[in-house]
C-alpha atoms as a PDB file:
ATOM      1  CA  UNK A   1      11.932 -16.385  62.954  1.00  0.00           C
ATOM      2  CA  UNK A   2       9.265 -18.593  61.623  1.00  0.00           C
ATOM      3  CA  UNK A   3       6.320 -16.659  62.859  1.00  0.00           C
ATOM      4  CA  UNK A   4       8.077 -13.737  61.188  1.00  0.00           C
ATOM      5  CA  UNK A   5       8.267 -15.680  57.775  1.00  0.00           C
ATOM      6  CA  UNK A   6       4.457 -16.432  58.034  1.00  0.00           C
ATOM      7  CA  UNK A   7       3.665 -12.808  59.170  1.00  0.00           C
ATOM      8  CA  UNK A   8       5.332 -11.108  56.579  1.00  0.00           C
ATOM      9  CA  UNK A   9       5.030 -14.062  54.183  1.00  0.00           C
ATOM     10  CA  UNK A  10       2.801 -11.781  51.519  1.00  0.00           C
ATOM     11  CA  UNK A  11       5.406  -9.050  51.303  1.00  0.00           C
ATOM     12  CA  UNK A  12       8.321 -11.189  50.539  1.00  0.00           C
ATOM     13  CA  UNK A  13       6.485 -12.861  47.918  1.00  0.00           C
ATOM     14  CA  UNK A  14       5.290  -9.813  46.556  1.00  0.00           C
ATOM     15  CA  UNK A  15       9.160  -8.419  45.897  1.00  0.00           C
ATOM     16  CA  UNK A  16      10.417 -12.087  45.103  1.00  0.00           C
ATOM     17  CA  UNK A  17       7.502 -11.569  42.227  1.00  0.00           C
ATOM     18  CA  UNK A  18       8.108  -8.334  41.555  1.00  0.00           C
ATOM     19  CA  UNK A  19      11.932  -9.052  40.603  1.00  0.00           C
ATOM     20  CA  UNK A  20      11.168 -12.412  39.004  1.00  0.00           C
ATOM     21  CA  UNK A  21       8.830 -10.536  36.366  1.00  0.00           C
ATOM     22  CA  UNK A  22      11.166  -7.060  36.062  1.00  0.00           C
ATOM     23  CA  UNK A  23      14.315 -10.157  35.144  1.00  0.00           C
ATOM     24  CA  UNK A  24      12.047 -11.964  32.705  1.00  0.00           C
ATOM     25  CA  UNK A  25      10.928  -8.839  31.232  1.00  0.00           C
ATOM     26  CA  UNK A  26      14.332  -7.756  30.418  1.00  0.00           C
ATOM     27  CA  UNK A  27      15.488 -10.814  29.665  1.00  0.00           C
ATOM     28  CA  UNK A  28      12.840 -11.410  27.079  1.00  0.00           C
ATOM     29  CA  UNK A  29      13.103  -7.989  25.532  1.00  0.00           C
ATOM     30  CA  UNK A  30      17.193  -8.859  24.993  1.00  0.00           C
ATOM     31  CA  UNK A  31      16.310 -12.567  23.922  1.00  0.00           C
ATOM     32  CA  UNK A  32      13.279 -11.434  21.488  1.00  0.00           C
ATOM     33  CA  UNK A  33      15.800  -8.310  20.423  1.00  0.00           C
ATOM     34  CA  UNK A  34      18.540 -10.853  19.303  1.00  0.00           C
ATOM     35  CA  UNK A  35      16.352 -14.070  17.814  1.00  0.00           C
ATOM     36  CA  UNK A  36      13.443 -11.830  16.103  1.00  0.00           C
ATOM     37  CA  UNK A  37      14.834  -9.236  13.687  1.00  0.00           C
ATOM     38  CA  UNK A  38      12.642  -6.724  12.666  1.00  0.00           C
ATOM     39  CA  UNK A  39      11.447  -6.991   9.623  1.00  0.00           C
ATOM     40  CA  UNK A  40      13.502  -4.737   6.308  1.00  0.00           C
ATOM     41  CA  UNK A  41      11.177  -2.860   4.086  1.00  0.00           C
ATOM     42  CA  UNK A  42      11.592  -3.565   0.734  1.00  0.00           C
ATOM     43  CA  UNK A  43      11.531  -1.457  -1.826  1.00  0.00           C
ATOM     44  CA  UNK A  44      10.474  -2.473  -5.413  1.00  0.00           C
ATOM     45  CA  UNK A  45      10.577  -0.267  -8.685  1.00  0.00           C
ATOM     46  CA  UNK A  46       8.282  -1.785 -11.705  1.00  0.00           C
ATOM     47  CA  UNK A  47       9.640   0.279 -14.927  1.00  0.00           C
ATOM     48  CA  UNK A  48       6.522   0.248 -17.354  1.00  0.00           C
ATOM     49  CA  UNK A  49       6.578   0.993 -21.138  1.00  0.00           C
ATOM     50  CA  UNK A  50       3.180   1.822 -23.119  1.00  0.00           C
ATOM     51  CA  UNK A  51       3.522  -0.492 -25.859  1.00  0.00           C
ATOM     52  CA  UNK A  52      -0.355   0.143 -27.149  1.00  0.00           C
ATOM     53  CA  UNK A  53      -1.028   2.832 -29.855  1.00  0.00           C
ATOM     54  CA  UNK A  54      -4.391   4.206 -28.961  1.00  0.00           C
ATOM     55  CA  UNK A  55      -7.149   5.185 -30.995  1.00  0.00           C
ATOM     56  CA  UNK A  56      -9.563   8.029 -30.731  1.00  0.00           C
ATOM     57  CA  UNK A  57     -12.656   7.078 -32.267  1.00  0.00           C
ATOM     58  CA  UNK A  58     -13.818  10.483 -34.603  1.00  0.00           C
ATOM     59  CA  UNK A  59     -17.372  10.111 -33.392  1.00  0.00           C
ATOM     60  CA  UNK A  60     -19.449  12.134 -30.613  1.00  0.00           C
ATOM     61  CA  UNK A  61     -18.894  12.595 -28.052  1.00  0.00           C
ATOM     62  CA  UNK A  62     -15.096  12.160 -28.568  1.00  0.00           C
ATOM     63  CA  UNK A  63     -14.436  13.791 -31.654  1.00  0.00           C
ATOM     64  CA  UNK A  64     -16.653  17.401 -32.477  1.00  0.00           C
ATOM     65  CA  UNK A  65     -15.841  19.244 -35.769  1.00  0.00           C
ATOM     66  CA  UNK A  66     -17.491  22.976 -36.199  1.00  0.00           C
ATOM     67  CA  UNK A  67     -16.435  25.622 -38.417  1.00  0.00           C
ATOM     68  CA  UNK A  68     -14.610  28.278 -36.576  1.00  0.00           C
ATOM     69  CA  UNK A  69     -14.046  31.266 -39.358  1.00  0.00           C
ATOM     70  CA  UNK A  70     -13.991  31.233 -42.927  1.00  0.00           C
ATOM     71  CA  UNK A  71     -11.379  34.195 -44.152  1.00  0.00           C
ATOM     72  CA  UNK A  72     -11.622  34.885 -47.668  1.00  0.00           C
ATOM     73  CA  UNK A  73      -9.695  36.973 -49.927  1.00  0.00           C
ATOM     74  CA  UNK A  74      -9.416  40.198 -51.477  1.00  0.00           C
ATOM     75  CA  UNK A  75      -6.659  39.293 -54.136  1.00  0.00           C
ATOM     76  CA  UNK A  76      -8.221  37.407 -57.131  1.00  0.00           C
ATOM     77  CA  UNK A  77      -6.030  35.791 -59.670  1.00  0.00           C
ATOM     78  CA  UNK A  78      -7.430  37.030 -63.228  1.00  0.00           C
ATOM     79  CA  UNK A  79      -6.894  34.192 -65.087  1.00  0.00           C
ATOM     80  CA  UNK A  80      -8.644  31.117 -62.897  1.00  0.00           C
ATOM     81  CA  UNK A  81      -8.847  27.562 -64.421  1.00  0.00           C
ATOM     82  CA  UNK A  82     -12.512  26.940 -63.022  1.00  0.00           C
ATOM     83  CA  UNK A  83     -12.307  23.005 -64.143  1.00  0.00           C
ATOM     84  CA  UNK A  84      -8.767  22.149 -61.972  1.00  0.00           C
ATOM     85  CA  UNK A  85     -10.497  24.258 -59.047  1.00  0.00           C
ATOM     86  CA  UNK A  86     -13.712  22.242 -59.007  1.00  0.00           C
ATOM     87  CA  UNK A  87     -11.431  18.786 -59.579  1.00  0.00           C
ATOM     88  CA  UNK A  88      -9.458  20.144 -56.504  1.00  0.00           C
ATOM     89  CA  UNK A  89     -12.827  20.877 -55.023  1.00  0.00           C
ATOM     90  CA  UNK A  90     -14.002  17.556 -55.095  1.00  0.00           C
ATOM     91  CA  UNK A  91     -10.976  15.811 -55.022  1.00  0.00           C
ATOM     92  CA  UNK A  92      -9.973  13.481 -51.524  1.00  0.00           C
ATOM     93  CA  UNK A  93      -7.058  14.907 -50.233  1.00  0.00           C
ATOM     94  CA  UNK A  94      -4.803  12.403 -47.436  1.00  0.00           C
ATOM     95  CA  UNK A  95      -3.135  13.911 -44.929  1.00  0.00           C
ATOM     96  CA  UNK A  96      -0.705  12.053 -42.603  1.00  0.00           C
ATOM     97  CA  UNK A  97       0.804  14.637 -39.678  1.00  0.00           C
ATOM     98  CA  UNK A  98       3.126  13.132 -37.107  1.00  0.00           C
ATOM     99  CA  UNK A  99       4.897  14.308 -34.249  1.00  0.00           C
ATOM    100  CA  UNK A 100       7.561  12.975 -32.026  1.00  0.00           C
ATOM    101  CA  UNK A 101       7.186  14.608 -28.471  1.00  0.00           C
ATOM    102  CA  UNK A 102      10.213  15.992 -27.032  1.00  0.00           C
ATOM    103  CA  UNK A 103      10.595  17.273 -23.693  1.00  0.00           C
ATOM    104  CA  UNK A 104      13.211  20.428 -23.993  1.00  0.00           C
ATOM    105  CA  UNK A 105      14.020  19.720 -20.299  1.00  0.00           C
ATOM    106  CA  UNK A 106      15.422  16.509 -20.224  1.00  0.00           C
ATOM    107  CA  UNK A 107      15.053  16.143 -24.059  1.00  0.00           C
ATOM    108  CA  UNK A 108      13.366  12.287 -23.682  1.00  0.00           C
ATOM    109  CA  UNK A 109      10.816  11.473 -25.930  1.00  0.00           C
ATOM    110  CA  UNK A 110       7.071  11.613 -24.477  1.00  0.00           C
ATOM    111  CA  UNK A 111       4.624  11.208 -26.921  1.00  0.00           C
ATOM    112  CA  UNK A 112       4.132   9.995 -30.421  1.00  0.00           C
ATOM    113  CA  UNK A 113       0.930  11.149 -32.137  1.00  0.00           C
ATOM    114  CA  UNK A 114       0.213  10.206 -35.887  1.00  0.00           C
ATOM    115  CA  UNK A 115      -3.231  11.784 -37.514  1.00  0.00           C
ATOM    116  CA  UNK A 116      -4.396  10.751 -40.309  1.00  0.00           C
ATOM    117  CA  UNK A 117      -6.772  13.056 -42.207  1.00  0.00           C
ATOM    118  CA  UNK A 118      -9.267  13.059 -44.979  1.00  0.00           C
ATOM    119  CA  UNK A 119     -11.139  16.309 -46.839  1.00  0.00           C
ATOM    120  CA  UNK A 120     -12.414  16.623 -49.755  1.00  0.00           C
ATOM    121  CA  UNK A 121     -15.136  20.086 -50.751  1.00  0.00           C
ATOM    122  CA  UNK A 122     -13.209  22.008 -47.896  1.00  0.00           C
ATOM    123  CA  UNK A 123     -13.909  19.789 -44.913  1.00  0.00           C
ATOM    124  CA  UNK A 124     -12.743  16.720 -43.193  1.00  0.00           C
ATOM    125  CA  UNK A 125     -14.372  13.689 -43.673  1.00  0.00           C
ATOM    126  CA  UNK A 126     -12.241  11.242 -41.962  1.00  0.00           C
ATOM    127  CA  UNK A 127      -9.988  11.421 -39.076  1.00  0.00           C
ATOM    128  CA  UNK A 128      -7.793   8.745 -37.624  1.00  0.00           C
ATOM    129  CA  UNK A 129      -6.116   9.642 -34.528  1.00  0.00           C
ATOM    130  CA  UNK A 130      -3.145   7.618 -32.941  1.00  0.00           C
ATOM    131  CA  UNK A 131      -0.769   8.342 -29.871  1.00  0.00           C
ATOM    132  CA  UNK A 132       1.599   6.055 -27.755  1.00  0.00           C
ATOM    133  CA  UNK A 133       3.190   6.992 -24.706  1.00  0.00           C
ATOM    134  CA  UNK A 134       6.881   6.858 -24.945  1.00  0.00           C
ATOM    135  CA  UNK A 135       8.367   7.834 -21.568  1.00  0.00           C
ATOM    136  CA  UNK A 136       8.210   4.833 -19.569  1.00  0.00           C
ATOM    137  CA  UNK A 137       6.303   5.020 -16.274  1.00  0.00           C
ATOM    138  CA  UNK A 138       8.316   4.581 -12.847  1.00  0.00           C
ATOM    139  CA  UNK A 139       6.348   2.512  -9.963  1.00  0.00           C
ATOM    140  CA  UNK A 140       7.885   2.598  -6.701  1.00  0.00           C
ATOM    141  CA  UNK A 141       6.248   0.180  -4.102  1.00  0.00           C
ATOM    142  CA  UNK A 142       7.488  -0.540  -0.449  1.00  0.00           C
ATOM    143  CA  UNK A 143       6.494  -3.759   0.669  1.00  0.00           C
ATOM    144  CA  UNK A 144       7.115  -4.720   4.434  1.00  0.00           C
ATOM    145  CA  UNK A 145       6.333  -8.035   5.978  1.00  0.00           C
ATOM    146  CA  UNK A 146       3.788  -7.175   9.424  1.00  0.00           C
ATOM    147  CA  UNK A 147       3.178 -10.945  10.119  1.00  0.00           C
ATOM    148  CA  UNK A 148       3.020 -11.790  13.619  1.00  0.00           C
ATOM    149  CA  UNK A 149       4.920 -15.710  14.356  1.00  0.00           C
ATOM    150  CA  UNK A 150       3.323 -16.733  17.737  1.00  0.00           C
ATOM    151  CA  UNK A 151       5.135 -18.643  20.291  1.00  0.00           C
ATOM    152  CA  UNK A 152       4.634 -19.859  23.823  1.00  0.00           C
ATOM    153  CA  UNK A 153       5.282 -18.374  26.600  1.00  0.00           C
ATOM    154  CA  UNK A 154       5.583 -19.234  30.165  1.00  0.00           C
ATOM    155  CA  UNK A 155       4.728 -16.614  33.073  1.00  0.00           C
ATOM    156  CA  UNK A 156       4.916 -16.867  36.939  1.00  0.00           C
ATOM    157  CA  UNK A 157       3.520 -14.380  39.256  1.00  0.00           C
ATOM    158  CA  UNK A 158       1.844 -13.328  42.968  1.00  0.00           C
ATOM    159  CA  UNK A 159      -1.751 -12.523  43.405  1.00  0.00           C
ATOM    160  CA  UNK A 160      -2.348 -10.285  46.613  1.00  0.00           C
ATOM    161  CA  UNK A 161      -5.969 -10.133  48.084  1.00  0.00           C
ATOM    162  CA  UNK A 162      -6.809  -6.938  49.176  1.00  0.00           C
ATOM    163  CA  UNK A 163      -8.451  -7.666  52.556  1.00  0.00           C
ATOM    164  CA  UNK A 164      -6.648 -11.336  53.551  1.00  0.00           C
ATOM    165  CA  UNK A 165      -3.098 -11.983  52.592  1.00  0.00           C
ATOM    166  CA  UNK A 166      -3.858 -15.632  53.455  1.00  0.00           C
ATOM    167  CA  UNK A 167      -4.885 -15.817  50.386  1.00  0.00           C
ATOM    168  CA  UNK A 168      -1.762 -14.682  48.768  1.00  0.00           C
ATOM    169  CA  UNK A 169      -1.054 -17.263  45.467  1.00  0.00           C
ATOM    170  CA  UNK A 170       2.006 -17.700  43.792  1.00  0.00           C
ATOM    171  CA  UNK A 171       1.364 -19.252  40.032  1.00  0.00           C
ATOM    172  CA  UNK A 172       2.746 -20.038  37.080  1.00  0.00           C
ATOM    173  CA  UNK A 173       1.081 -19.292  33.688  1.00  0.00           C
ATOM    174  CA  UNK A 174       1.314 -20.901  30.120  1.00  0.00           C
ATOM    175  CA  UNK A 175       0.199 -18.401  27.171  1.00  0.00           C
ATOM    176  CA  UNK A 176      -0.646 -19.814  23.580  1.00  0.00           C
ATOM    177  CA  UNK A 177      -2.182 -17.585  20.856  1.00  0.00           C
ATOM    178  CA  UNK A 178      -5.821 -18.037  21.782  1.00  0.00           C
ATOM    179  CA  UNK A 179      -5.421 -19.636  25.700  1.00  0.00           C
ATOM    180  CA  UNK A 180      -4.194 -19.970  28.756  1.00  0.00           C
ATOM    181  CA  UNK A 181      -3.552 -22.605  31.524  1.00  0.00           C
ATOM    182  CA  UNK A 182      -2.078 -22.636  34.977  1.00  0.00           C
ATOM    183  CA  UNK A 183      -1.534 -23.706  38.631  1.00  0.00           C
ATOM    184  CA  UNK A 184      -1.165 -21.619  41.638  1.00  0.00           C
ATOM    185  CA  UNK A 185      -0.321 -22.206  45.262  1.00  0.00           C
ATOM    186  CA  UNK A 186      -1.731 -20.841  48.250  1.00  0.00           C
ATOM    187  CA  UNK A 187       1.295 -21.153  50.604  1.00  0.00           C
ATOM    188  CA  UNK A 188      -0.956 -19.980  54.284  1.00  0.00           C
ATOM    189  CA  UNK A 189      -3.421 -22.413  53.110  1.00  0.00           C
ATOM    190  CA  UNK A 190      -1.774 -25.377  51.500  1.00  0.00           C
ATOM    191  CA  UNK A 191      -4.296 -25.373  48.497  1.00  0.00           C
ATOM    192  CA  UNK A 192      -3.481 -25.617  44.652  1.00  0.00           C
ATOM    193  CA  UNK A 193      -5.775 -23.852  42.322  1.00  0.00           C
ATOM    194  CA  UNK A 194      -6.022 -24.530  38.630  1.00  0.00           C
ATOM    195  CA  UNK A 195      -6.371 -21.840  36.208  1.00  0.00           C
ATOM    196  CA  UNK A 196      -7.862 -21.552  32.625  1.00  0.00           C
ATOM    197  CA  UNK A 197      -8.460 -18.576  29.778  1.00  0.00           C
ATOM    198  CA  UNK A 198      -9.540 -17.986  26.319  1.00  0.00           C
ATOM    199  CA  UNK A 199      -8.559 -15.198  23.749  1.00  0.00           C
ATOM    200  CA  UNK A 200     -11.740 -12.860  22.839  1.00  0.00           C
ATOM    201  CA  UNK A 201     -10.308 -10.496  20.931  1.00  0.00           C
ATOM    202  CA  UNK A 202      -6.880  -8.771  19.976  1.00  0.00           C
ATOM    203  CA  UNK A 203      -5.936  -5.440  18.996  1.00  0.00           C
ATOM    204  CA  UNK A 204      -2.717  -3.992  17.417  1.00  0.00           C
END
């Protein structure tokens, strides 16, 4: 019975192994399952509201003025006061135009524009141009925590050598986040070995 045990030493180890690791494995995927949640995913929504008033300089290149068409009339009044035409003519007239943007979908405000105008001898001289955005802007943002928490773990397992099972090594492994120590035995040959490992690089 003994000689047997020696003989066919390698392949009992191997399943003893191979059912030690297959009842860690599942017990670790139930114990890391049940301690280590995975993480929620949060969702945030910022509500912003433009509370600038802009201005749009009237200077090139952000403000251009041309003359498009000049229409004149056929119909002359008869009796024409040239002196309150040429005071008109000359005369500053202030403009102030605003407008209150309504969407006729969902009837909210969007805009608010107020122009500001100056012309005098049939052209614009001045031109102050204001808007502020009224419909407040929505930001949605999920935010989801992918930190990795290392821990320690402990392994045991069976090295086979392909061309002399006398060499057959049980050992037991401790893993940290950047090494790795360990012992092993050598049953057939009554020898301990000592075993050693850095990290050189990770991937996800």
């Amino acid at each position: 019975m003994l000689a047997w045990l020696k003989k066919n030493l390698a392949i009992i180890g191997f399943f003893i192994a191979l059912f030690v690791m297959f009842a860690c494995f599942v017990s670790g995927c139930n114990y890391h399952k049940n301690r280590f949640k995975c993480p929620e995913i949060t969702t945030n929504t910022v509500i912003l509201h433009d509370t600038i008033i802009h201005n749009v300089v009237d200077t090139f290149p952000y403000y251009i003025v041309k003359t498009k068409e000049i229409i004149y009339r056929d119909t002359i009044i008869r009796e024409v006061d040239t002196a309150g035409i040429l005071r008109d003519y000359f005369a500053y007239h202030v403009y102030d135009r605003r407008w209150f943007g309504v969407d006729s979908i969902t009837n909210d405000s969007l805009l608010y524009v107020n122009i500001h105008d100056t012309i005098t001898r049939n052209r614009s001289i001045g031109n102050k141009f204001e808007y502020r955005i009224l419909r407040p802007q929505a930001i949605t943002y999920n935010q989801v925590d992918n930190s990795v928490h290392f821990t320690k773990y402990i392994y045991t397992g069976i090295s086979f050598p392909l061309k002399d099972f006398n060499y057959t090594e049980l050992s037991v492994l401790t893993a940290f986040k950047d090494f790795y120590i360990g012992i092993g035995y050598i049953p057939l040959q009554k020898g301990v070995s000592v075993k050693g490992g850095i990290r050189l690089f990770k991937w996800e």
